[in-house]
Protein backbone atom coordinates (compact mmCIF):
# COMPACT_ATOMS: atom_id res chain seq x y z
CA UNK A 1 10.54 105.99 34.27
CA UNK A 2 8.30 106.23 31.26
CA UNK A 3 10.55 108.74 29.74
CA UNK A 4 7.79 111.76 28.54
CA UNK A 5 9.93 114.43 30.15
CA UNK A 6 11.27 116.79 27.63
CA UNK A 7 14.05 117.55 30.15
CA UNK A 8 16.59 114.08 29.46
CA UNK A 9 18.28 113.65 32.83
CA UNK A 10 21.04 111.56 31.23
CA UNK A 11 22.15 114.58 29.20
CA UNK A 12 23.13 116.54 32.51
CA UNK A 13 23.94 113.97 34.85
CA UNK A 14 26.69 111.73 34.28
CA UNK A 15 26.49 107.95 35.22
CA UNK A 16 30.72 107.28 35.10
CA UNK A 17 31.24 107.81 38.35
CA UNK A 18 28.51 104.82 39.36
CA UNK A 19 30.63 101.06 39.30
CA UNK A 20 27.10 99.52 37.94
CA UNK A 21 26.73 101.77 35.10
CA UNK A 22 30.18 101.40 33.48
CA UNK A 23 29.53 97.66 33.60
CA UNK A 24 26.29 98.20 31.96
CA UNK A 25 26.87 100.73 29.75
CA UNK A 26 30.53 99.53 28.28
CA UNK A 27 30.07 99.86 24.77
CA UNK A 28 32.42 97.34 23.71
CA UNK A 29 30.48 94.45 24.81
CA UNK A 30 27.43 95.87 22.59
CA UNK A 31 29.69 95.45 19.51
CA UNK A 32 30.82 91.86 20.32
CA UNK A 33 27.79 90.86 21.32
CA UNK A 34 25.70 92.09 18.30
CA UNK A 35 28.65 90.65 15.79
CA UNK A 36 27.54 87.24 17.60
CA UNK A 37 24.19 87.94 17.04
CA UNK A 38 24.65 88.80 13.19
CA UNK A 39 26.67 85.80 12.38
CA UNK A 40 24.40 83.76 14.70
CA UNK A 41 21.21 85.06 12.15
CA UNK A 42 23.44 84.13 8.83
CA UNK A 43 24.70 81.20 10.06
CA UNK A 44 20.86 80.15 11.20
CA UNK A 45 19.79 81.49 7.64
CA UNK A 46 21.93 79.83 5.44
CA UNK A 47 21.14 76.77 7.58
CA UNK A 48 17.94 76.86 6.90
CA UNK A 49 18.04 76.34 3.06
CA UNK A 50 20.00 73.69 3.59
CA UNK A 51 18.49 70.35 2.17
CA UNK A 52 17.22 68.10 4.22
CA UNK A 53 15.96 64.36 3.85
CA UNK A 54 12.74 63.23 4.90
CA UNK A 55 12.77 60.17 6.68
CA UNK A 56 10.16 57.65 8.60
CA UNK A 57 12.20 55.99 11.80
CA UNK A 58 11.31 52.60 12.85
CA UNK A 59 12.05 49.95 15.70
CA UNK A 60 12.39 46.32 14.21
CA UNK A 61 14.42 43.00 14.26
CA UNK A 62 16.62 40.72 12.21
CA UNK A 63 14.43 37.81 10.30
CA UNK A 64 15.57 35.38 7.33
CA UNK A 65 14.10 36.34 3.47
CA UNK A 66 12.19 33.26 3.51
CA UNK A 67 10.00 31.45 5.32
CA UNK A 68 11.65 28.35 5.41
CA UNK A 69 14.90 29.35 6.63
CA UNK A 70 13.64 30.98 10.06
CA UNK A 71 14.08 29.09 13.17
CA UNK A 72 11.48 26.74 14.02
CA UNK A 73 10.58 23.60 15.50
CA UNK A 74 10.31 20.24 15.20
CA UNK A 75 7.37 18.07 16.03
CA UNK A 76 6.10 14.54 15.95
CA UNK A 77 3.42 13.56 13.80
CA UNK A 78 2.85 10.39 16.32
CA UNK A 79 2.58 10.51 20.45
CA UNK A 80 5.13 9.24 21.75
CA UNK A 81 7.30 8.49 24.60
CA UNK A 82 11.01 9.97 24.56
CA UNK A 83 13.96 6.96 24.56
CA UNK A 84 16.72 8.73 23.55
CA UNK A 85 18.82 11.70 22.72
CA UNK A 86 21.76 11.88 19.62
CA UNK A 87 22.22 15.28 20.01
CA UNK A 88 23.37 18.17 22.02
CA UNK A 89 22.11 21.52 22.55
CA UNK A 90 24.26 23.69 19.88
CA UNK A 91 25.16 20.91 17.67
CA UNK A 92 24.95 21.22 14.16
CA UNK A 93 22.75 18.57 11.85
CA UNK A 94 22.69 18.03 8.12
CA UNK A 95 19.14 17.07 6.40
CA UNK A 96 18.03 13.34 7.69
CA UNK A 97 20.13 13.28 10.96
CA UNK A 98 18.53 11.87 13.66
CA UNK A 99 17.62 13.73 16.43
CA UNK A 100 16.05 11.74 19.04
CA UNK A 101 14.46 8.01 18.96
CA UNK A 102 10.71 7.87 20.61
CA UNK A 103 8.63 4.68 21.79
CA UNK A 104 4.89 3.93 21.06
CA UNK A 105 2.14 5.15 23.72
CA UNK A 106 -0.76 3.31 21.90
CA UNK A 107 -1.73 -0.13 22.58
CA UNK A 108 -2.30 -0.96 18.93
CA UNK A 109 1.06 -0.27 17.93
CA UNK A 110 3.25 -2.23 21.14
CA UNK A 111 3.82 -5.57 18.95
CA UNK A 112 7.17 -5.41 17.74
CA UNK A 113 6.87 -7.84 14.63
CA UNK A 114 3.13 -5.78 13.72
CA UNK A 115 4.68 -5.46 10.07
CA UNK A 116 5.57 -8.72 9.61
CA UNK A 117 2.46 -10.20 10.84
CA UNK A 118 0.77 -7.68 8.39
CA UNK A 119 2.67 -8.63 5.75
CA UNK A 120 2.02 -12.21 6.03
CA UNK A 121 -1.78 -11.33 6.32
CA UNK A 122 -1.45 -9.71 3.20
CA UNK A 123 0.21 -12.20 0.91
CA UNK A 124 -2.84 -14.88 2.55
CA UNK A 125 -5.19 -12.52 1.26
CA UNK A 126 -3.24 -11.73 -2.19
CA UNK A 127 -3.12 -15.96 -2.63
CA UNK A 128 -6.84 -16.01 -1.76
CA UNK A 129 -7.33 -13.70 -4.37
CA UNK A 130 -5.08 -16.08 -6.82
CA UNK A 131 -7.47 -18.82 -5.92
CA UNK A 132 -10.63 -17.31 -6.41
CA UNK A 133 -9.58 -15.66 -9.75
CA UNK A 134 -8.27 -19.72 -10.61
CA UNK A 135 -12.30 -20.84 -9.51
CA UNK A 136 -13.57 -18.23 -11.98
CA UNK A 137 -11.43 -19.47 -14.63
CA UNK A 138 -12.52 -22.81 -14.23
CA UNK A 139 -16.31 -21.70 -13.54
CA UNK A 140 -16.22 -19.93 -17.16
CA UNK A 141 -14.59 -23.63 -18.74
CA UNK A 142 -17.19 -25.35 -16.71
CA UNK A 143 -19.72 -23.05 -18.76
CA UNK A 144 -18.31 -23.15 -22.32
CA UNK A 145 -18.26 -26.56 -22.08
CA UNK A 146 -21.75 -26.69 -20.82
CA UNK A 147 -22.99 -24.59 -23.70
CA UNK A 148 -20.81 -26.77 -26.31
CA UNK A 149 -22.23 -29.58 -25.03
CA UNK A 150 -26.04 -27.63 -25.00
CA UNK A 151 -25.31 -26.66 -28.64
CA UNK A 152 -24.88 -30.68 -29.66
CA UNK A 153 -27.80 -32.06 -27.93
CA UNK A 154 -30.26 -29.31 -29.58
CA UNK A 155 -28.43 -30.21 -33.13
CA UNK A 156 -29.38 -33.91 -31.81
CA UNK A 157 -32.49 -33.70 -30.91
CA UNK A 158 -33.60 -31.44 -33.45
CA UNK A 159 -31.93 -34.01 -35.75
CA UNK A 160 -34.31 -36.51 -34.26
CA UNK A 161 -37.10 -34.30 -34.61
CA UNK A 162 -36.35 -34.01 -38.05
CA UNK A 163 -36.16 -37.28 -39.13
CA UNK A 164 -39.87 -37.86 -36.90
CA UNK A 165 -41.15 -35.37 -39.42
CA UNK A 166 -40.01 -37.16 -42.33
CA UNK A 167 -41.20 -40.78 -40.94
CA UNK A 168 -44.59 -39.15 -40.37
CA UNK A 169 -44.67 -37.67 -43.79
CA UNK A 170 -43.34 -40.81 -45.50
CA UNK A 171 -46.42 -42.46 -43.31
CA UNK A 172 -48.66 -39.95 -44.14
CA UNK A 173 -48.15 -40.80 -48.00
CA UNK A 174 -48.39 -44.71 -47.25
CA UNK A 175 -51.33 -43.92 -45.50
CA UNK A 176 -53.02 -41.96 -48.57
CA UNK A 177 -51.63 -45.19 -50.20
CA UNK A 178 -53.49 -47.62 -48.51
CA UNK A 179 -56.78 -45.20 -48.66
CA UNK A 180 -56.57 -45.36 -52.40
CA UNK A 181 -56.06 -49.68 -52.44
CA UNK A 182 -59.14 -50.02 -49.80
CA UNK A 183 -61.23 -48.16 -52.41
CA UNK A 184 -60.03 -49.79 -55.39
CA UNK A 185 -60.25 -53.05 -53.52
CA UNK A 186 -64.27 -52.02 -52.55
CA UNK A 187 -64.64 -51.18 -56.01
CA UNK A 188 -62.96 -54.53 -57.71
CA UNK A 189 -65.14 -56.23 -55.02
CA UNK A 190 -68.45 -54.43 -55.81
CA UNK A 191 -68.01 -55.18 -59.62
CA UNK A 192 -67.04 -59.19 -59.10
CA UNK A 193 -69.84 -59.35 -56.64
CA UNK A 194 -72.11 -57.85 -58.95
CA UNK A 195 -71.00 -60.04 -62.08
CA UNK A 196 -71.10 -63.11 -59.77
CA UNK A 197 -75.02 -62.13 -59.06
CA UNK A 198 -75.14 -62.15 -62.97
CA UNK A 199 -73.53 -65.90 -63.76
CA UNK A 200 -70.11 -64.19 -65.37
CA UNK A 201 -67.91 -65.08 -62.30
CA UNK A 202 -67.56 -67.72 -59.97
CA UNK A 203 -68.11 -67.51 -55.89
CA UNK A 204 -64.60 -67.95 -55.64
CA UNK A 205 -63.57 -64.94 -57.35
CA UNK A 206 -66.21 -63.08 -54.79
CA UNK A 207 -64.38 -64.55 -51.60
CA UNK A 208 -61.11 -64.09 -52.99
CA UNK A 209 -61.79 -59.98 -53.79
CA UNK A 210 -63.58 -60.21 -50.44
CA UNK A 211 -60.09 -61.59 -49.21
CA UNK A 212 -58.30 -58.78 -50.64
CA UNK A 213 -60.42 -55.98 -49.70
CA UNK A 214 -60.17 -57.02 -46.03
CA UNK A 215 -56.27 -57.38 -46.09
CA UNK A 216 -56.25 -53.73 -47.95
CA UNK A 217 -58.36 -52.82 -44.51
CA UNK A 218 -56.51 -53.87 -42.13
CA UNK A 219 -53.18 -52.47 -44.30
CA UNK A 220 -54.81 -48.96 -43.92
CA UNK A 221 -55.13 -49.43 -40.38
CA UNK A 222 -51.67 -50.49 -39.95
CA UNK A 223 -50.59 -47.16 -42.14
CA UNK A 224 -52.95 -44.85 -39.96
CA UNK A 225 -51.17 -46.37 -36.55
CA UNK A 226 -48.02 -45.80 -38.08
CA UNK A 227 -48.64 -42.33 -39.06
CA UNK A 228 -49.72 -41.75 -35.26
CA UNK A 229 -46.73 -43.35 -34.04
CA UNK A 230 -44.69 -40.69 -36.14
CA UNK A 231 -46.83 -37.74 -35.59
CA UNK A 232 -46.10 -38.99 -31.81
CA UNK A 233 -42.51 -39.29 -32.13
CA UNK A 234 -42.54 -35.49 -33.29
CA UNK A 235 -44.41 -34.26 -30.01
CA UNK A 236 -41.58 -36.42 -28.16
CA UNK A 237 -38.66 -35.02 -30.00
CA UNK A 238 -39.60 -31.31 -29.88
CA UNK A 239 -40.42 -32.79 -25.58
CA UNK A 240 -37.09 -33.76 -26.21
CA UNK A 241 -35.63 -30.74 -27.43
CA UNK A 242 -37.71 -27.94 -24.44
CA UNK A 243 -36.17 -30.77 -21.83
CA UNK A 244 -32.45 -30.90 -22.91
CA UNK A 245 -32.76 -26.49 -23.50
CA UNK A 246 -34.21 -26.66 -19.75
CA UNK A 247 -31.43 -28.61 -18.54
CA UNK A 248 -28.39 -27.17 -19.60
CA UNK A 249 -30.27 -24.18 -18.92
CA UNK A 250 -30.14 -24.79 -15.52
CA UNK A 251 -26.94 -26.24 -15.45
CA UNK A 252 -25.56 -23.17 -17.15
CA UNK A 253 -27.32 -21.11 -14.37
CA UNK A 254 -25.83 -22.71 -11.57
CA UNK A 255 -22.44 -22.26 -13.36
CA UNK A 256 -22.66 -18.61 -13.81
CA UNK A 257 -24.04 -18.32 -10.28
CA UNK A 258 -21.44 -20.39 -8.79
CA UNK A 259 -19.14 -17.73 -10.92
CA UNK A 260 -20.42 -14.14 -9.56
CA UNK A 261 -20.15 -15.50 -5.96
CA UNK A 262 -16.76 -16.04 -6.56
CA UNK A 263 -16.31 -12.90 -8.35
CA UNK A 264 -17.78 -11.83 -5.85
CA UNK A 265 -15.76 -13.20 -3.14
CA UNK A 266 -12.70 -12.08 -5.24
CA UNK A 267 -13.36 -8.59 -5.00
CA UNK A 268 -14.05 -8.93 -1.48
CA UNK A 269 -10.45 -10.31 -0.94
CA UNK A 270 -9.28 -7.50 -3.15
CA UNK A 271 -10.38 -4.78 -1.34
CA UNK A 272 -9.20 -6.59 1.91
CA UNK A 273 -5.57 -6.94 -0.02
CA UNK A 274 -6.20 -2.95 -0.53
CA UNK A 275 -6.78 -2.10 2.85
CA UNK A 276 -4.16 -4.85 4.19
CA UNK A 277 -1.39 -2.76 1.53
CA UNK A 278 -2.88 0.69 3.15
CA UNK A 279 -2.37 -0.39 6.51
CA UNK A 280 1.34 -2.48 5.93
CA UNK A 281 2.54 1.13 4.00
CA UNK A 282 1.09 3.01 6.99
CA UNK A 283 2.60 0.90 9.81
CA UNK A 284 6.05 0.77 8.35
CA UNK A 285 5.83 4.74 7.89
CA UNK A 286 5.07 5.17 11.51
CA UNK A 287 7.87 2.82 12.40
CA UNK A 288 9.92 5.25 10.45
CA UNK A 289 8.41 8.24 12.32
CA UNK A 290 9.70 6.54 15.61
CA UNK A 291 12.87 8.53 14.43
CA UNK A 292 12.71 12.30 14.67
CA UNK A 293 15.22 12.97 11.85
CA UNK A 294 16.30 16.80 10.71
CA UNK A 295 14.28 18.67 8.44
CA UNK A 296 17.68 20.28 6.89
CA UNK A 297 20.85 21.20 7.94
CA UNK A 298 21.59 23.62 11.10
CA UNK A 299 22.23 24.23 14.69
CA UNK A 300 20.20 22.00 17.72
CA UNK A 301 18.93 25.14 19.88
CA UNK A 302 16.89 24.18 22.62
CA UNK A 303 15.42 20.58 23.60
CA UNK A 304 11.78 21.80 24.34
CA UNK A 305 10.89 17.90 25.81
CA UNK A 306 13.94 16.57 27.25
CA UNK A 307 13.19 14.01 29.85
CA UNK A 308 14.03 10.02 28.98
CA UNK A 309 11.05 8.75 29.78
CA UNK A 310 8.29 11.87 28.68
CA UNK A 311 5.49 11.16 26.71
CA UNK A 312 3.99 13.93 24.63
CA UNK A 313 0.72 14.15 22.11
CA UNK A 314 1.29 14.12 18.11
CA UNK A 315 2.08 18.05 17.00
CA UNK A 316 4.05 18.83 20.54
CA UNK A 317 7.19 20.63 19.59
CA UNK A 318 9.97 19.08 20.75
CA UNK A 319 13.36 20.85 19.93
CA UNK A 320 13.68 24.07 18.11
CA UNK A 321 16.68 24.05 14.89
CA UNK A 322 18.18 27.26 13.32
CA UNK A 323 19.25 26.82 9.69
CA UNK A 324 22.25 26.86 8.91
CA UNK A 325 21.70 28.19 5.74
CA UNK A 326 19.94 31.77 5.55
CA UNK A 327 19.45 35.02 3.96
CA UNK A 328 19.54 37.85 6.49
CA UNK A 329 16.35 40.66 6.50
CA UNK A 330 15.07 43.21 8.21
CA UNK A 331 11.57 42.46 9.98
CA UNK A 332 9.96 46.53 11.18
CA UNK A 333 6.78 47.83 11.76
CA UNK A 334 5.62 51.41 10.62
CA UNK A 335 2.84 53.72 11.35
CA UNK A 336 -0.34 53.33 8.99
CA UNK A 337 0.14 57.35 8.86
CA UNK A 338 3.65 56.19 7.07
CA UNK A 339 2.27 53.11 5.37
CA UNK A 340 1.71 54.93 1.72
CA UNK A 341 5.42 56.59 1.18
CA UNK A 342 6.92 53.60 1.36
CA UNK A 343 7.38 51.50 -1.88
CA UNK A 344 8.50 48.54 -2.77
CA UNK A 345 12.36 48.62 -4.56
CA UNK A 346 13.00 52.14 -1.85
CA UNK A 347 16.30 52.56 -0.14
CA UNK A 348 16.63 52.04 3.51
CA UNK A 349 19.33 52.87 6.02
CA UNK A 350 19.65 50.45 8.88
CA UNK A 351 21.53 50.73 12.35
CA UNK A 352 22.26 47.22 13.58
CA UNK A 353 22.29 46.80 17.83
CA UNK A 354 25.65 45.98 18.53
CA UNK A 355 27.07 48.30 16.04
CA UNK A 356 27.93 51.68 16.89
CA UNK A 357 27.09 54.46 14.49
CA UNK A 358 26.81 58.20 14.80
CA UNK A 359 23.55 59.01 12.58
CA UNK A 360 22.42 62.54 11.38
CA UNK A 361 18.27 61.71 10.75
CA UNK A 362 18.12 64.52 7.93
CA UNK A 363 21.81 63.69 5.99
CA UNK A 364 22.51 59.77 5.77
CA UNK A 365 25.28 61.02 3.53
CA UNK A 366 27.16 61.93 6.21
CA UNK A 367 25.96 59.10 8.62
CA UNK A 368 28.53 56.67 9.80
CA UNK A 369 27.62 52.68 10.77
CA UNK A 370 24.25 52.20 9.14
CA UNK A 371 23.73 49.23 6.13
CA UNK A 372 21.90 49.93 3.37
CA UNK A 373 18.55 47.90 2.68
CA UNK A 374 15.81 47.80 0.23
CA UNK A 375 11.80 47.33 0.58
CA UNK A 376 11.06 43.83 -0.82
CA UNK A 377 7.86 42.87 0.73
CA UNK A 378 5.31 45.68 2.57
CA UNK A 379 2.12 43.85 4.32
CA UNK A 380 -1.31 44.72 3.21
CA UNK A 381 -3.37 43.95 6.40
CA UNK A 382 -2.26 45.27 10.33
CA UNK A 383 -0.75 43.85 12.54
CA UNK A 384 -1.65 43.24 16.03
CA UNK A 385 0.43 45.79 17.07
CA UNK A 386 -1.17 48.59 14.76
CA UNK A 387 1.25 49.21 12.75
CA UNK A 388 1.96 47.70 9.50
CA UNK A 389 5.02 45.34 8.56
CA UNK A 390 7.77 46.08 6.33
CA UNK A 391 10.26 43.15 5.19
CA UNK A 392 13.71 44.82 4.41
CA UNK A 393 16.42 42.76 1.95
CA UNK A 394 20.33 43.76 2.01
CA UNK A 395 20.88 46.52 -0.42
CA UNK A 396 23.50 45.24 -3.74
CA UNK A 397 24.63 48.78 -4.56
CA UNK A 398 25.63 48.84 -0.88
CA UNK A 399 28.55 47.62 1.44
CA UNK A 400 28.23 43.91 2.80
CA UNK A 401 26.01 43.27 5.96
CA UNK A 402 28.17 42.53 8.78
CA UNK A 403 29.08 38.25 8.81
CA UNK A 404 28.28 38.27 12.43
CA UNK A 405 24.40 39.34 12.64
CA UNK A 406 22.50 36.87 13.78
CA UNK A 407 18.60 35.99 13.46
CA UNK A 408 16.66 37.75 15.93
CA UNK A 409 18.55 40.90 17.18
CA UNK A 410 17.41 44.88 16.63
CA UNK A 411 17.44 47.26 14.49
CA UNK A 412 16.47 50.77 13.72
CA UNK A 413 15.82 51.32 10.11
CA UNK A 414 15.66 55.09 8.24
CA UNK A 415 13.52 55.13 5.59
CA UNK A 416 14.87 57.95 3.07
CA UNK A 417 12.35 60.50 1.37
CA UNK A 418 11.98 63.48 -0.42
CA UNK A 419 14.93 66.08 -0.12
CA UNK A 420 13.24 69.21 1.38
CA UNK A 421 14.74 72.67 3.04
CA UNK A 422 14.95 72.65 6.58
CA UNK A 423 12.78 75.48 7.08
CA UNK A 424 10.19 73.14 5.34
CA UNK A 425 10.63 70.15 7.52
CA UNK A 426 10.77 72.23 10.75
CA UNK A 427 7.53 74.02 9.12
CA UNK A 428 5.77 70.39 8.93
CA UNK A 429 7.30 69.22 12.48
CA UNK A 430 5.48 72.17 14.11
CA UNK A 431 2.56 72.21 12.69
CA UNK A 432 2.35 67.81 12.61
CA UNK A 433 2.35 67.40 9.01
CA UNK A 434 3.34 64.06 7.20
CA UNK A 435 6.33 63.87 5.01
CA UNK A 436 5.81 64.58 1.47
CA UNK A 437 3.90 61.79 -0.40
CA UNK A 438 5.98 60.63 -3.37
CA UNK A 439 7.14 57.61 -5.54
CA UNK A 440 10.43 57.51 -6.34
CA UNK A 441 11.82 56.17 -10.01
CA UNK A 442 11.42 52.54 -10.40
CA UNK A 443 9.37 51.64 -6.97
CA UNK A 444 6.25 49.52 -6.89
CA UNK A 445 3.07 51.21 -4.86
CA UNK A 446 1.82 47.59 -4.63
CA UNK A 447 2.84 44.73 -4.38
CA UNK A 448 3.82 42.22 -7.49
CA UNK A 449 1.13 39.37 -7.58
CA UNK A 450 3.58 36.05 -8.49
């Protein structure tokens, strides 16, 4: 009925008598009712200006802080063939243990006594290179007495050479000598000739100047073949001197040449001696990689090549350790949406799996069985999963981890925000809004270069 009437038909007709209508029409369920309703709105409007904390939810999984205390495995830097096991699945090692004992696949390395026979190969080579180094020694004698004995011959024959000058000079003044008797003899014969022409001397004084004059001849002949003698005693002592230079010249030569091939040689052995150390140091490491030995102390999880007998290639893993010393993080993964309200230094709440705890998303203060954690480490490129990683350290203003976490398990981690109303956050929900983009006091946007 659409009511237009001016006549109201539930003014004169009563409805009491009808079961329906005083169910319908009971006015003291209207009054309960809308008291529900009231409350109901100021209940729902106080709630609503009630703060609430922004958070970004994440899956992720229990890692170590470092690097180098996260499980991992072991591997031979040699192939090899598997001998035997000293330990057990679950056992626990200290640094330098040995693990397992392997055999040599590589027919180069089967002789049993190869460093010994290297060894000896080497000290052959290292007297060799005594010996040669004693030959150049004795070369470099050999030559300084062969220049010594250079230096005295040249003062020799130069000595002689010397003294062939001085003969021929001494000669050469003889000579002029005997020039000036053969003309005064000419002369004293010319004028007693002459005179004996005129009477004033006898023919005996004539033959007897004659005599003279002939003797003074064949003097100066004798003077001028000595001074040719001498001037050819010269010619043979500088001969002398060229032939004793060439000599111990090439004496010398041979010496030195003799020398740089045993220098030579000497190097030759040294590098050999080098190579011969390389390889000794090399075989006697790989004798000691024979032994797979612990890398540091921790537990023996699985034996990844366990046969007696298997032979594997160098860089095959071959059992996998835990260490047994570690400090416990938080390994998750958030949305690149998410990835710029998170800084480093900010407060996380994590829920371990394993460990119950009754969580209210918008008020961790009144959460129950989540650990605190703080952002130490946020990735700056993707991951193949599209989402970016987060590293997560126990929080020191917060309650201990539990002891028995171990490596490896889940976790959910809250990330805490801004405080906002809850009309606000179910304003952003709705409408598919990020949280609030802030920095809180003393958090890093980037990450610290070390």
């Amino acid at each position: 009925m659409l009511n237009i009437s001016h006549k109201k038909l539930n003014q004169k007709v009563s409805l009491d008598r009808f079961k329906s209508a005083q169910k319908v029409f009971h006015k003291r369920h209207y009054k309960h009712f809308n008291r529900f309703l009231f409350a109901f709105a100021v209940v729902g409007l106080i709630v609503l200006f009630l703060p609430w904390t922004q958070t970004i939810n994440s899956r992720g999984f229990l890692t170590t802080l470092t690097p180098g205390q996260r499980p991992q495995t072991i591997q031979s830097q040699i192939p090899g063939r598997i001998e035997e096991w000293f330990v057990r699945e679950g056992d626990y090692v200290e640094k330098g243990d040995t693990i397992l004992f392997i055999s040599e696949v590589k027919s180069e390395y089967f002789d049993p006594d190869l460093v010994e026979r290297t060894g000896q190969q080497l000290q052959s080579k290292n007297s060799s290179v005594i010996s040669y180094g004693d030959k150049v020694k004795a070369l470099d004698n050999q030559i300084s007495a062969l220049l010594t004995e250079r230096r005295l011959k040249l003062e020799q024959a130069r000595n002689k050479l010397l003294q062939a000058k001085l003969k021929a000079q001494s000669d050469s003044i003889e000579f002029e000598a005997a020039k000036t008797n053969i003309r005064i003899a000419e002369r004293q014969y010319e004028r007693t000739a002459q005179l004996e022409s005129e009477g004033l001397k006898a023919v005996t004084d004539v033959e007897e100047k004659r005599l003279k004059l002939q003797e003074t001849q064949a003097k100066l002949i004798s003077q001028e073949n000595k001074l040719l003698a001498a001037q050819n005693e010269i010619i043979n002592a500088e001969v002398e001197i060229n032939s004793v230079q060439a000599a111990y010249t090439d004496k010398i030569s041979k010496a030195e040449s003799d020398k740089f091939t045993a220098m030579s040689n000497q190097f030759d052995s040294e590098a050999q001696v080098s190579k011969l150390e390389n390889d000794y140091t090399n075989y006697q490491m790989r004798n000691a990689l024979r032994y797979i030995r612990a890398p540091q102390n921790g537990y023996v999880n699985t034996a990844l090549k366990a046969g007696i007998g298997e032979t594997f290639k160098e860089g095959t893993p071959l059992v996998g350790i835990m260490p047994a010393n570690y400090d416990l993080a938080v390994e998750t993964f958030v949305e690149p949406i998410d990835l710029p309200l998170l800084h480093l230094g900010e407060k996380v709440r994590i829920q371990f799996d394993g460990w119950p705890a009754i969580i209210f998303s918008g008020w961790p203060n009144v959460s129950y069985g989540t650990y605190g954690g703080e952002v130490v480490a946020i990735e700056t490129f993707i991951s193949t999963n599209g989402k970016y990683r987060i590293l997560l350290a126990p929080d020191k203003d917060d309650h201990p981890w539990p002891k028995a976490l171990r490596v490896g398990s889940g976790a959910n981690t809250i990330a805490l925000l801004e405080d906002v109303p809850i009309w606000y956050e179910l304003w952003r929900q709705l409408n598919g809004f990020p949280p609030n983009y802030y920095q809180p006091e003393g958090a890093q946007a980037k990450p610290v270069k070390q």
